[in-house]
PDB file of N, CA and C in Angstrom:
ATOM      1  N   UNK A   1       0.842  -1.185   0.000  1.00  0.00           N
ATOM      2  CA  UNK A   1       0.000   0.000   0.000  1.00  0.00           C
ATOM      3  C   UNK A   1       0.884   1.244   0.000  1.00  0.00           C
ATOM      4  N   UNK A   2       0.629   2.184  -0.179  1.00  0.00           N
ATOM      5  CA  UNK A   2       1.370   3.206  -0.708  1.00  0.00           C
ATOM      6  C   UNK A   2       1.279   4.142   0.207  1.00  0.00           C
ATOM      7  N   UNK A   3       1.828   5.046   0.865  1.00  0.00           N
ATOM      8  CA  UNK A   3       2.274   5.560   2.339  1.00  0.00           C
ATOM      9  C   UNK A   3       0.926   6.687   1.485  1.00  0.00           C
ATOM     10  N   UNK A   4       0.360   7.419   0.606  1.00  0.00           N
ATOM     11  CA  UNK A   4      -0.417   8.313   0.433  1.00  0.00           C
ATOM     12  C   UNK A   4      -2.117   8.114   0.230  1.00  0.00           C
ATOM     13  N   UNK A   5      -2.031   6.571  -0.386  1.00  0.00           N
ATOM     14  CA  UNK A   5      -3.284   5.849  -0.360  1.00  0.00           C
ATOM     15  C   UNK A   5      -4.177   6.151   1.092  1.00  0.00           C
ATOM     16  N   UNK A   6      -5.538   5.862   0.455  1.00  0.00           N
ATOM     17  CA  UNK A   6      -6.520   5.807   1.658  1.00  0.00           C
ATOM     18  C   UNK A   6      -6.689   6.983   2.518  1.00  0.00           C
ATOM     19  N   UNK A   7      -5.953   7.787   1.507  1.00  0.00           N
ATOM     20  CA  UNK A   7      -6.960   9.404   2.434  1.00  0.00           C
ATOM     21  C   UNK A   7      -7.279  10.264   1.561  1.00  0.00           C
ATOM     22  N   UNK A   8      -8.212   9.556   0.972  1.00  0.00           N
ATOM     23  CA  UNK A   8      -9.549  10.669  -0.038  1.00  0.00           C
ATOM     24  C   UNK A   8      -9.032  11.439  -1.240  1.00  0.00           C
ATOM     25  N   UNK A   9      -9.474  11.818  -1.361  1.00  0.00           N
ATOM     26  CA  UNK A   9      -8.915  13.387  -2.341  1.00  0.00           C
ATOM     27  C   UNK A   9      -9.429  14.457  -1.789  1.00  0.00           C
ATOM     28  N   UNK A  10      -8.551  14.341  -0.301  1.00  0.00           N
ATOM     29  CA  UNK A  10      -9.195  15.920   0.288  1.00  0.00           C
ATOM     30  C   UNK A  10      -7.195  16.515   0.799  1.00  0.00           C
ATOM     31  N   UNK A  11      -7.367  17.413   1.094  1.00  0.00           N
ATOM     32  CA  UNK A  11      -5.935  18.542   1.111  1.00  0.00           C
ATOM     33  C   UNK A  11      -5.633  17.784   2.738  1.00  0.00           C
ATOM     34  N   UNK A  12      -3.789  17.544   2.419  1.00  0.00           N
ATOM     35  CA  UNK A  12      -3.619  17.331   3.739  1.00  0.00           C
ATOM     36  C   UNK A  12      -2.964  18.215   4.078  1.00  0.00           C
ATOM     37  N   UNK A  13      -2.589  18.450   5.352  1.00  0.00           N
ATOM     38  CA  UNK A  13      -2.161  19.591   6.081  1.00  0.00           C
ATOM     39  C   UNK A  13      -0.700  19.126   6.617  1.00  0.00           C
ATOM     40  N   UNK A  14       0.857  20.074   6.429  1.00  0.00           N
ATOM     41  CA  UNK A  14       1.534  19.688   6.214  1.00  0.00           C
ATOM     42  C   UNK A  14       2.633  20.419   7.132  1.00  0.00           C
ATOM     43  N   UNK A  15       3.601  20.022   7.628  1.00  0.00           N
ATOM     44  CA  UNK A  15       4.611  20.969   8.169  1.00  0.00           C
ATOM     45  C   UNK A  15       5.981  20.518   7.241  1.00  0.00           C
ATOM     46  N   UNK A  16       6.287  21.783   7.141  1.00  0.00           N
ATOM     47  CA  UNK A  16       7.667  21.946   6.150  1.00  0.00           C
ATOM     48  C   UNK A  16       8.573  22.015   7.238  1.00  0.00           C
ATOM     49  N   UNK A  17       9.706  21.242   6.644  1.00  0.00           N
ATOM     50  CA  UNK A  17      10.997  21.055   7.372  1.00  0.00           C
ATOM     51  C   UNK A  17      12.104  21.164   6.256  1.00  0.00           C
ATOM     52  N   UNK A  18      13.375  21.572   6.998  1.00  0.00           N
ATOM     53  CA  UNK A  18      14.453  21.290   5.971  1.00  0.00           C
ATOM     54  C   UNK A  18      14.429  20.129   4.833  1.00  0.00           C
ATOM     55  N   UNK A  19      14.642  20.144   3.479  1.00  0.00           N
ATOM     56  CA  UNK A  19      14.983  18.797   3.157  1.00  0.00           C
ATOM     57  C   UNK A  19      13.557  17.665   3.602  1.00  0.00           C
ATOM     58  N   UNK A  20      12.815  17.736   4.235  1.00  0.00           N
ATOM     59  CA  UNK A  20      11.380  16.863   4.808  1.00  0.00           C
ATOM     60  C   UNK A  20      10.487  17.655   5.016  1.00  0.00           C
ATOM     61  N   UNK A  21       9.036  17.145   4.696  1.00  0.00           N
ATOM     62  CA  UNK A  21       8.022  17.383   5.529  1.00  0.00           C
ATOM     63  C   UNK A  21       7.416  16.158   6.421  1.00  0.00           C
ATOM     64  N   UNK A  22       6.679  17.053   7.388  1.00  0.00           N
ATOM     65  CA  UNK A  22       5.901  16.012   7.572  1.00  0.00           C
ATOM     66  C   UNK A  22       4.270  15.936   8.134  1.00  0.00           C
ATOM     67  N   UNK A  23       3.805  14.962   7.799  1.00  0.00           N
ATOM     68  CA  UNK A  23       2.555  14.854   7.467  1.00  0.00           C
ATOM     69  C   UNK A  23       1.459  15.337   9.175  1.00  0.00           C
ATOM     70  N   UNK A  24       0.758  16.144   9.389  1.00  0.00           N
ATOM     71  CA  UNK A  24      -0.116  16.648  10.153  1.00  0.00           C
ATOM     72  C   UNK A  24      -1.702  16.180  10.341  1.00  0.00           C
ATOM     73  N   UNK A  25      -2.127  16.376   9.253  1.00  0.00           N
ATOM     74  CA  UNK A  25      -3.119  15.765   8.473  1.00  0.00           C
ATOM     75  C   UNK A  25      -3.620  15.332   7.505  1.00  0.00           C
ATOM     76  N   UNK A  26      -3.800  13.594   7.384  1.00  0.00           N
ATOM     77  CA  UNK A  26      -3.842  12.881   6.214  1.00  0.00           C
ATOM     78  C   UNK A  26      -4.803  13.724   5.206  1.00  0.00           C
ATOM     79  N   UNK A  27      -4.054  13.440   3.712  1.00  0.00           N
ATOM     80  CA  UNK A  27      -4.696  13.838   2.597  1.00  0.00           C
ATOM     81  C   UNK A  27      -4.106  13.813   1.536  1.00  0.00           C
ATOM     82  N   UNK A  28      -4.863  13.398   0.642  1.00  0.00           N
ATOM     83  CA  UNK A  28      -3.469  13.451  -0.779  1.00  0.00           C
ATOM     84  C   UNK A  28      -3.166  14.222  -1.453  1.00  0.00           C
ATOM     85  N   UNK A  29      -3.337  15.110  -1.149  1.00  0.00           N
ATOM     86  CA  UNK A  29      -2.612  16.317  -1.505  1.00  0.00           C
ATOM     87  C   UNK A  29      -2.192  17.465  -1.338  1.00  0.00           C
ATOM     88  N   UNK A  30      -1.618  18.992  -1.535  1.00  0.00           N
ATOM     89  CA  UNK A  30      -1.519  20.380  -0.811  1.00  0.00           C
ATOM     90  C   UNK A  30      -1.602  21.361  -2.279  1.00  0.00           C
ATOM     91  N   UNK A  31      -1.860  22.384  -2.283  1.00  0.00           N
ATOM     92  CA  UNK A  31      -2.155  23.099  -3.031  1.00  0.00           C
ATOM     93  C   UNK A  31      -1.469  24.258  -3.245  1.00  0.00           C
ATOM     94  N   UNK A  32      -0.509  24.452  -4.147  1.00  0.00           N
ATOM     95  CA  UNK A  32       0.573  25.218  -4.281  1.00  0.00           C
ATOM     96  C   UNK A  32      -0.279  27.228  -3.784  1.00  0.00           C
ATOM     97  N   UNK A  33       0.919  27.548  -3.691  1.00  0.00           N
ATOM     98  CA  UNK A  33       0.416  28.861  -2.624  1.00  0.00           C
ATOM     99  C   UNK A  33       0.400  30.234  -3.870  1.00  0.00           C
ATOM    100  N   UNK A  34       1.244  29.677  -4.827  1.00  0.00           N
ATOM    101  CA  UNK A  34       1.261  30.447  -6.153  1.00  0.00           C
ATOM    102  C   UNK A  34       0.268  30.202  -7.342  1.00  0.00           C
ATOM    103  N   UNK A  35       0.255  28.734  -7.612  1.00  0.00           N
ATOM    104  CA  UNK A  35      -0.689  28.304  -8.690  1.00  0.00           C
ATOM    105  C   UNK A  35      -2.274  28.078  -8.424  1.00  0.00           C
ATOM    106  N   UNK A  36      -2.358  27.786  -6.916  1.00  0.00           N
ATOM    107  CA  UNK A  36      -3.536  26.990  -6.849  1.00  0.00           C
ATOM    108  C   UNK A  36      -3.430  25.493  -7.162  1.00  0.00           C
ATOM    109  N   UNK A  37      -2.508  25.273  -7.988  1.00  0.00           N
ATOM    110  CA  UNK A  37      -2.374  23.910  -8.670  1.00  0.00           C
ATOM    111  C   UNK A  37      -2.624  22.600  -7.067  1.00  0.00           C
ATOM    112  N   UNK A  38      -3.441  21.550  -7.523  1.00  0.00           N
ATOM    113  CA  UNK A  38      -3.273  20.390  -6.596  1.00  0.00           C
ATOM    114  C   UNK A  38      -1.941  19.548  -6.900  1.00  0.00           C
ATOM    115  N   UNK A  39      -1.084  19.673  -5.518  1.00  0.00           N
ATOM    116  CA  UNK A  39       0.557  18.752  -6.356  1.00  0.00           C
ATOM    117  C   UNK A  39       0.245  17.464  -4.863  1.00  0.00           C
ATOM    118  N   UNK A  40       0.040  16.404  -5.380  1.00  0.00           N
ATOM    119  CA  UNK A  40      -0.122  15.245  -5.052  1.00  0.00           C
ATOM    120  C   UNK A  40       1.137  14.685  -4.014  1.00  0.00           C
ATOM    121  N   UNK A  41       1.355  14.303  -3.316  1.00  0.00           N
ATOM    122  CA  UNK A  41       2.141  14.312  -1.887  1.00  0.00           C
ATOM    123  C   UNK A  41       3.898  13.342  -2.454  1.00  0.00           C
ATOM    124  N   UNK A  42       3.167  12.373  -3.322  1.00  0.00           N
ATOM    125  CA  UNK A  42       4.602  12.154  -3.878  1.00  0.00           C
ATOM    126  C   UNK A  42       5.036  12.528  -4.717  1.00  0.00           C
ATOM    127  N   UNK A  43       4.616  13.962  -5.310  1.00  0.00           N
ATOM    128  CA  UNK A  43       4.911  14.838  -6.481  1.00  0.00           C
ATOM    129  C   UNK A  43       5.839  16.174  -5.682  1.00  0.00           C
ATOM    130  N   UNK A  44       5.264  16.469  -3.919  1.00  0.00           N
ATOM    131  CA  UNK A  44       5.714  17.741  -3.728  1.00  0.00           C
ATOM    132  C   UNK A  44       7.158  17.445  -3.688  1.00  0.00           C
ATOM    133  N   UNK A  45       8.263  18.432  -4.095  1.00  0.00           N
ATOM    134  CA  UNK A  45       9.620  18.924  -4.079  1.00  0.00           C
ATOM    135  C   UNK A  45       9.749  20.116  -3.499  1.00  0.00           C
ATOM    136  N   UNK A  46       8.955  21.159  -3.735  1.00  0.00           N
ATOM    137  CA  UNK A  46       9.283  22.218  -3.713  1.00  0.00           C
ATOM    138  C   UNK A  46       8.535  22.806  -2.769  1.00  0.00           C
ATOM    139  N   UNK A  47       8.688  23.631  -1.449  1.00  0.00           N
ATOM    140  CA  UNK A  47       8.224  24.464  -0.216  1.00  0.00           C
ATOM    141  C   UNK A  47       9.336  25.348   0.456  1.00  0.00           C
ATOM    142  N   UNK A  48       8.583  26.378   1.461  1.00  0.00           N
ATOM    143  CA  UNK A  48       9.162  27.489   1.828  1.00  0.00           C
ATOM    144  C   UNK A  48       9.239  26.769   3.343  1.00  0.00           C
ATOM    145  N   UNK A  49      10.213  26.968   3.994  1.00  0.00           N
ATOM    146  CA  UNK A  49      10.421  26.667   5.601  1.00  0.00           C
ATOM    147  C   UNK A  49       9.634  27.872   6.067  1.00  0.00           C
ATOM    148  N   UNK A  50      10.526  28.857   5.812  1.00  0.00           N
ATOM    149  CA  UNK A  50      10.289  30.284   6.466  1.00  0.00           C
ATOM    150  C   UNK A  50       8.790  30.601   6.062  1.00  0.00           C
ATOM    151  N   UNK A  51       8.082  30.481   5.656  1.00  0.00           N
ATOM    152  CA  UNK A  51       6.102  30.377   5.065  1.00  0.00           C
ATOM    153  C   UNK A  51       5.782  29.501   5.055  1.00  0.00           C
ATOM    154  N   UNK A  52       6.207  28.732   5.155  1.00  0.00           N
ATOM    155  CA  UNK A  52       5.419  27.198   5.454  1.00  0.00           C
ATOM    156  C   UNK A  52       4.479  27.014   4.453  1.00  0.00           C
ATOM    157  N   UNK A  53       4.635  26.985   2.956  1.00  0.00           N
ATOM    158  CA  UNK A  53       3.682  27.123   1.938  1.00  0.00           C
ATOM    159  C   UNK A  53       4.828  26.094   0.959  1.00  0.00           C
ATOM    160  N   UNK A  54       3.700  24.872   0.391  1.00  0.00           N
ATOM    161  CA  UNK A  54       4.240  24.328  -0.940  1.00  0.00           C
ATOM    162  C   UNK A  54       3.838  24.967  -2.431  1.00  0.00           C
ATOM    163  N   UNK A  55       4.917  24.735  -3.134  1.00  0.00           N
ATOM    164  CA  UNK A  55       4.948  25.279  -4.366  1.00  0.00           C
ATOM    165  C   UNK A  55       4.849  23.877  -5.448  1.00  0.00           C
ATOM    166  N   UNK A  56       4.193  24.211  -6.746  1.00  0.00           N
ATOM    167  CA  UNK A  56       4.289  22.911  -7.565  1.00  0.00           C
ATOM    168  C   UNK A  56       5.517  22.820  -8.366  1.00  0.00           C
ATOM    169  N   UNK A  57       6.398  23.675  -8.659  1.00  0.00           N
ATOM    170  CA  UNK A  57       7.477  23.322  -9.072  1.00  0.00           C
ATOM    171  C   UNK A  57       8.839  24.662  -9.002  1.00  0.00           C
ATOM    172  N   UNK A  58       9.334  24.887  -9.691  1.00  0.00           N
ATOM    173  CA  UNK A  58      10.866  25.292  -9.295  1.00  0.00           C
ATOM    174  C   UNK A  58      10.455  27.187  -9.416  1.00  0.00           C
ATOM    175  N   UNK A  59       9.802  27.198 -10.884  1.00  0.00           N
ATOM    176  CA  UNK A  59       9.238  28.728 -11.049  1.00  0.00           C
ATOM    177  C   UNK A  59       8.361  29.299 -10.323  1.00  0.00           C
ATOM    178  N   UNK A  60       7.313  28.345  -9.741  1.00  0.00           N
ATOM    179  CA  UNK A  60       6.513  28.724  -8.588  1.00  0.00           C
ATOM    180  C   UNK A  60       7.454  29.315  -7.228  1.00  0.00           C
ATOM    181  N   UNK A  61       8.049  28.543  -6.829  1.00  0.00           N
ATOM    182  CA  UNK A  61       8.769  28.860  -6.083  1.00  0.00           C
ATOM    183  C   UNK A  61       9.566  29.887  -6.041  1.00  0.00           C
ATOM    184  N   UNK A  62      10.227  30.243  -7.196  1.00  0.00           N
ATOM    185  CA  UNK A  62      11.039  31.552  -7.231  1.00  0.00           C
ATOM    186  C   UNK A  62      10.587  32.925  -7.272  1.00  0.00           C
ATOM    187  N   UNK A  63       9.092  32.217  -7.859  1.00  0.00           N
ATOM    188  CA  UNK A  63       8.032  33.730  -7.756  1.00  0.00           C
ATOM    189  C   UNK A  63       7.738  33.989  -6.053  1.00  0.00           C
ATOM    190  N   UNK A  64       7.271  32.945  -5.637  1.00  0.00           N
ATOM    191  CA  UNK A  64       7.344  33.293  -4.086  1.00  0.00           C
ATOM    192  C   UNK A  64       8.145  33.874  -3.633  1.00  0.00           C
ATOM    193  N   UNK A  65       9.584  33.458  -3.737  1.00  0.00           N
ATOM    194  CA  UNK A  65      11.038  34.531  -3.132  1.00  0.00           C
ATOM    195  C   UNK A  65      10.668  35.961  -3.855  1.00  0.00           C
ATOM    196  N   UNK A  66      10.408  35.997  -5.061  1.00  0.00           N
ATOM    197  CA  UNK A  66      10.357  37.358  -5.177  1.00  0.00           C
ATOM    198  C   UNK A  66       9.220  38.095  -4.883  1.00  0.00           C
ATOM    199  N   UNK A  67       8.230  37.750  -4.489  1.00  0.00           N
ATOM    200  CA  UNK A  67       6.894  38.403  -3.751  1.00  0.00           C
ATOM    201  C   UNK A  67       7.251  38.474  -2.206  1.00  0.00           C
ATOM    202  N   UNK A  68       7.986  37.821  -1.841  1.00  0.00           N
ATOM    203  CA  UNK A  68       8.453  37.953  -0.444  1.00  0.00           C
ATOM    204  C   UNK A  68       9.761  38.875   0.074  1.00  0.00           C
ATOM    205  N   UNK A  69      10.625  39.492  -1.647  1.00  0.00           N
ATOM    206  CA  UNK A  69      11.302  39.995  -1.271  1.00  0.00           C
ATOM    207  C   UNK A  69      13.017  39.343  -0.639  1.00  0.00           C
ATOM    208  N   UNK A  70      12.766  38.076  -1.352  1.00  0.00           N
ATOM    209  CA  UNK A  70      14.034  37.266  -0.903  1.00  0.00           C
ATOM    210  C   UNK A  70      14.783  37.134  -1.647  1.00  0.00           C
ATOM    211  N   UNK A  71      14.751  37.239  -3.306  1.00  0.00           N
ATOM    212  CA  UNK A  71      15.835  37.321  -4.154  1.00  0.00           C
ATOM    213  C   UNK A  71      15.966  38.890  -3.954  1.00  0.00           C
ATOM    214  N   UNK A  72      17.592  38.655  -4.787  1.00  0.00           N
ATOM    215  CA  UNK A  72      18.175  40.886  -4.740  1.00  0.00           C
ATOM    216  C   UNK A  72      17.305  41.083  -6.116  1.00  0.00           C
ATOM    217  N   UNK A  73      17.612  42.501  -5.805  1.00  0.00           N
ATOM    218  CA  UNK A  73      17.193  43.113  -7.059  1.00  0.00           C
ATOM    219  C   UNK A  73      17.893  42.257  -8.545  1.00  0.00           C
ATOM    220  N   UNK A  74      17.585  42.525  -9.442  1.00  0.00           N
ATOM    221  CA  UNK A  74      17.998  41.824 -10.796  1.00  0.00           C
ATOM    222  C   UNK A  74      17.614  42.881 -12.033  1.00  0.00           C
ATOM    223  N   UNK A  75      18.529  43.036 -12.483  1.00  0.00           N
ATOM    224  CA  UNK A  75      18.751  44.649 -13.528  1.00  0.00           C
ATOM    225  C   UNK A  75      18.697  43.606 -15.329  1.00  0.00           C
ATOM    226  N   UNK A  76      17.906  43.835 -15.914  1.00  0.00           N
ATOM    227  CA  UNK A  76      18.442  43.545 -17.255  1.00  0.00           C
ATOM    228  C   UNK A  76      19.007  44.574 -18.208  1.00  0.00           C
TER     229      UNK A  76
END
């Protein structure tokens, strides 16, 4: 059985850790904080420690640093 099986298709609730999360409340899935997108629990890679928010992939994520003010400025 598969460590994500058998809890619905409802949002689980999640704590971000370095390198890990871990699971709070069963659900198969979390919902990126940029897209809305549903990213399925053995799909997530990508989250903020410091916001405690998952992202669905690498560009999501970098938009977050820069709405938060965490990348420097960047001049083209």
């Amino acid at each position: 059985m598969n460590l994500f099986e058998g809890h619905g298709n409802r949002e689980a609730k999640i704590r971000y850790l370095d390198g890990d999360f871990q699971i709070v409340s069963p659900g198969s899935y979390v919902v990126c904080a940029i897209t809305g997108k549903h990213i399925p629990l053995d799909e997530l890679r990508y989250w903020s420690v410091a916001r405690q928010e998952p992202y669905a992939d690498v560009i999501s994520a970098i938009e977050a640093d820069k709405r938060a003010g965490v990348l420097p400025n960047q001049r083209r």
